[in-house]
N, C-alpha and C. Protein backbone atom coordinates (compact mmCIF):
# COMPACT_ATOMS: atom_id res chain seq x y z
N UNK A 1 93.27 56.71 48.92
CA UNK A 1 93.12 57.65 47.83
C UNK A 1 94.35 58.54 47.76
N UNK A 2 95.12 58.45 46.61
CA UNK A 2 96.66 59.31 46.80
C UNK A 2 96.30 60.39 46.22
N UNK A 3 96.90 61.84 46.51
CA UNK A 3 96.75 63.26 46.40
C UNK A 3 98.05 63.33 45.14
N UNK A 4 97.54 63.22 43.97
CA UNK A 4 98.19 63.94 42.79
C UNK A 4 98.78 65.24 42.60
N UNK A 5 100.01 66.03 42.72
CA UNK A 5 99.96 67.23 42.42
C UNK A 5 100.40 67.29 40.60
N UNK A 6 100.16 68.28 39.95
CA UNK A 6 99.42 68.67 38.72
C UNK A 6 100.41 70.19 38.02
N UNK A 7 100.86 70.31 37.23
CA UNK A 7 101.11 71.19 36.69
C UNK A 7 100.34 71.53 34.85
N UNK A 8 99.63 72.29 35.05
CA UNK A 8 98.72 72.33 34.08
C UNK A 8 100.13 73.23 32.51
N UNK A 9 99.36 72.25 31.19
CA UNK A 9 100.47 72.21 30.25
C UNK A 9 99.91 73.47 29.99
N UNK A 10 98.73 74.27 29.56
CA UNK A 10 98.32 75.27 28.71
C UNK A 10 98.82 76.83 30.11
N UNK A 11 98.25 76.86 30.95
CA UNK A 11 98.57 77.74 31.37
C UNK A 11 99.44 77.73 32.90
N UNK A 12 100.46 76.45 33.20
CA UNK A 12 101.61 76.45 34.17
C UNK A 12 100.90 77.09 35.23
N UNK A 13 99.54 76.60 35.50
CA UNK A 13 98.95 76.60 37.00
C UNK A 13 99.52 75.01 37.85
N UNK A 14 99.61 75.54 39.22
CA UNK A 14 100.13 73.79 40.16
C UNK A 14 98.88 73.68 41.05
N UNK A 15 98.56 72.20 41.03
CA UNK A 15 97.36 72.31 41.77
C UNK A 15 97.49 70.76 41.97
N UNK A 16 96.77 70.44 43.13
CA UNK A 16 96.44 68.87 43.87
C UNK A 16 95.64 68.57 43.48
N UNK A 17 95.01 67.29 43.44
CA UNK A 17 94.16 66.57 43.80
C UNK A 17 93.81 65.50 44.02
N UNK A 18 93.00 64.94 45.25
CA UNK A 18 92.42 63.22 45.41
C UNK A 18 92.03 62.78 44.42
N UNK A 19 92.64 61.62 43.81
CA UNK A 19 92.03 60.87 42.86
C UNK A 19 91.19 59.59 43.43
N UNK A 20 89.81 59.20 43.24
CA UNK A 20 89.21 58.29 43.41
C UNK A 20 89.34 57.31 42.53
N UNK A 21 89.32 57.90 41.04
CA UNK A 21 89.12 57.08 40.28
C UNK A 21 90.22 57.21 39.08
N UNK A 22 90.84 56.15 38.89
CA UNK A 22 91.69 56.87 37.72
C UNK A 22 91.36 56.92 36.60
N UNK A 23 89.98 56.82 36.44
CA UNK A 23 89.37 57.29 34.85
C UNK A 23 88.82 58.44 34.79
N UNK A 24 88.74 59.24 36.09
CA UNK A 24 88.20 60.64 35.98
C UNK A 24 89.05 61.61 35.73
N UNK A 25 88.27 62.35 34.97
CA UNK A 25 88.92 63.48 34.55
C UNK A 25 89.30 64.80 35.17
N UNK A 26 91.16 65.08 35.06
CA UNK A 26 91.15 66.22 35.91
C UNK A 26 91.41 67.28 35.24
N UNK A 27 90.81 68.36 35.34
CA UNK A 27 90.86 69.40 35.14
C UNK A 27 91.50 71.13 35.78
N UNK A 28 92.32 71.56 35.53
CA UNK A 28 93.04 72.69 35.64
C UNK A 28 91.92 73.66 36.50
N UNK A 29 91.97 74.42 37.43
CA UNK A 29 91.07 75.43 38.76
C UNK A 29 91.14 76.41 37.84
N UNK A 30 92.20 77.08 37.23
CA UNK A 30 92.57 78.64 36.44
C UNK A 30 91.88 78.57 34.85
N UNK A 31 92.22 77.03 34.13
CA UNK A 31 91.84 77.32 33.14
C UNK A 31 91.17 76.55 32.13
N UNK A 32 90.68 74.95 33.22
CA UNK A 32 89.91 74.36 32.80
C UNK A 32 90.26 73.27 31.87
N UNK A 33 91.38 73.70 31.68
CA UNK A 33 92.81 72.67 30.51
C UNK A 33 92.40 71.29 31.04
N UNK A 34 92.24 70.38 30.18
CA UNK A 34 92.22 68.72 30.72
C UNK A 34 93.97 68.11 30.55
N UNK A 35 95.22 69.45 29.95
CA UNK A 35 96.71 68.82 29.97
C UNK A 35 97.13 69.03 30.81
N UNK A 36 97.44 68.36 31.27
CA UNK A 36 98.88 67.93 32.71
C UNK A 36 99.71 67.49 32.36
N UNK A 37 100.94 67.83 33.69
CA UNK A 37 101.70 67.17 33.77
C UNK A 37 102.04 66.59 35.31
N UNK A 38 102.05 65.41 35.52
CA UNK A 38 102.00 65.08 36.85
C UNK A 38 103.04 65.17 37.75
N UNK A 39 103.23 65.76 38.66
CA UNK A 39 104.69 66.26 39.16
C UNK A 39 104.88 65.40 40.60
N UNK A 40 106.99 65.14 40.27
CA UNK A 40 106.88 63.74 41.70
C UNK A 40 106.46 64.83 42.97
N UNK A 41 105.83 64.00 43.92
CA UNK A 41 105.34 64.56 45.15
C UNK A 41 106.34 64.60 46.45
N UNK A 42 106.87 65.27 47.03
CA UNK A 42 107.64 65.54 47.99
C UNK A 42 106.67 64.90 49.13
N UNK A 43 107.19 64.48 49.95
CA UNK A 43 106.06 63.91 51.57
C UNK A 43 107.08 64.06 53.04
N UNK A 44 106.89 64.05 53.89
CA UNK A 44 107.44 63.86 55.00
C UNK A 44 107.18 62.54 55.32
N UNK A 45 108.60 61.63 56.26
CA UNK A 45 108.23 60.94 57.16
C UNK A 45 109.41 60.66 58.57
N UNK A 46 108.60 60.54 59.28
CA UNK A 46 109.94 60.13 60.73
C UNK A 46 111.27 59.33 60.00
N UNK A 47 112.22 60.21 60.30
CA UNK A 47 113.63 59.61 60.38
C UNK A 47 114.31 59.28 61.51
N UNK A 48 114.90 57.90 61.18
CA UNK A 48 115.74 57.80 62.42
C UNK A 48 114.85 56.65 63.58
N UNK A 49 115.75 56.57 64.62
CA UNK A 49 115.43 55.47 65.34
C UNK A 49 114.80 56.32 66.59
N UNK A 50 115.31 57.92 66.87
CA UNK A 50 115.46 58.76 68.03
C UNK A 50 114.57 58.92 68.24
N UNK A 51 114.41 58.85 69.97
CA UNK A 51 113.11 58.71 70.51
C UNK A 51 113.38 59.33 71.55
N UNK A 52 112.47 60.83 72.33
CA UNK A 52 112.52 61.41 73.22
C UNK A 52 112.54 60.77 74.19
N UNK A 53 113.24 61.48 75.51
CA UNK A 53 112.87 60.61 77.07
C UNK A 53 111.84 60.88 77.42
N UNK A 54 110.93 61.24 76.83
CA UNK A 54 110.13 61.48 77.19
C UNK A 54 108.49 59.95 77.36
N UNK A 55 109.26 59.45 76.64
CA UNK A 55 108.61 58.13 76.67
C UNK A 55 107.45 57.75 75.37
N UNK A 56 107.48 58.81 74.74
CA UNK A 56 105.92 58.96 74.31
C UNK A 56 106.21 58.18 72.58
N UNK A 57 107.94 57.77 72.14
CA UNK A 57 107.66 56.77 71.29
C UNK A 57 107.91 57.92 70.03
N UNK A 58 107.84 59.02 69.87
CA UNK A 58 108.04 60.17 68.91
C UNK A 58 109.19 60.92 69.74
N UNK A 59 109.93 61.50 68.17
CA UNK A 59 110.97 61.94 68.42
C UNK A 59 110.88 63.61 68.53
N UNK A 60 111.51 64.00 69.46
CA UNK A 60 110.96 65.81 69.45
C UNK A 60 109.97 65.85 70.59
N UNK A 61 109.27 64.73 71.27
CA UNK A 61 108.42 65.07 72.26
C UNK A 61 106.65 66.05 71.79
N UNK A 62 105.81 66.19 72.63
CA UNK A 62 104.82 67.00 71.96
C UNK A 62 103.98 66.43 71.48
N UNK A 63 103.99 65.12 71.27
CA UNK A 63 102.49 64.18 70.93
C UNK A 63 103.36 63.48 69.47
N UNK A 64 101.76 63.43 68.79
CA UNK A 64 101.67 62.80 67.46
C UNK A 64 102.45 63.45 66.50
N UNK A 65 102.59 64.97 66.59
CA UNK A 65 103.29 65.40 65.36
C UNK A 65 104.87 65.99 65.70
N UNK A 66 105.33 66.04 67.07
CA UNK A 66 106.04 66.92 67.10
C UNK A 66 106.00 67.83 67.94
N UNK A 67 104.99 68.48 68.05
CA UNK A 67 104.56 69.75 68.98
C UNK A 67 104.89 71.43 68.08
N UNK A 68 105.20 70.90 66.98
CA UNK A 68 105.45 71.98 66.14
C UNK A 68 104.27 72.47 65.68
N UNK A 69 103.68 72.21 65.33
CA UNK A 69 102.06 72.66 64.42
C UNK A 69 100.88 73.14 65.53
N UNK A 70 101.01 73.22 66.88
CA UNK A 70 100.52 73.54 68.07
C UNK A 70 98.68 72.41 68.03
N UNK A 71 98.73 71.43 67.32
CA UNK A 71 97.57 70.88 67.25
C UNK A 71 97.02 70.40 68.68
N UNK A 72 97.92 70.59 69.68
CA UNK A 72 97.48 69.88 71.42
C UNK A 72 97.52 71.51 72.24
């Protein structure tokens, strides 16, 4: 299910959302507007080949994400 982000045409609110279905209708949080405009989505992903000595296969060490976001 890909996460749409949304810039609403009537009142230039930005807002996400999961689309299940692409015949459903999305609607604006502020003002209920059914106009959009669908905006490209920025994402993260691992760059690079670099891999800590740490052995663990991720780069930066710290688990799954990094160790930045303190999730361990």
């Amino acid at each position: 299910m890909p996460i749409y982000e949304y810039v609403c045409d009537d009142c230039s609110e930005r807002y996400e959302r999961i689309v299940k279905n692409e015949n459903a209708a999305v609607t604006c949080p502020k003002c209920a507007s059914t106009k959009h405009t669908i905006q490209l989505s920025v994402f993260a992903s691992p760059s690079g080949s670099a891999k800590s000595s740490g052995g663990s296969g991720f780069a930066g060490g710290g688990g799954c994400c990094g160790g930045g976001c303190g999730c361990h």
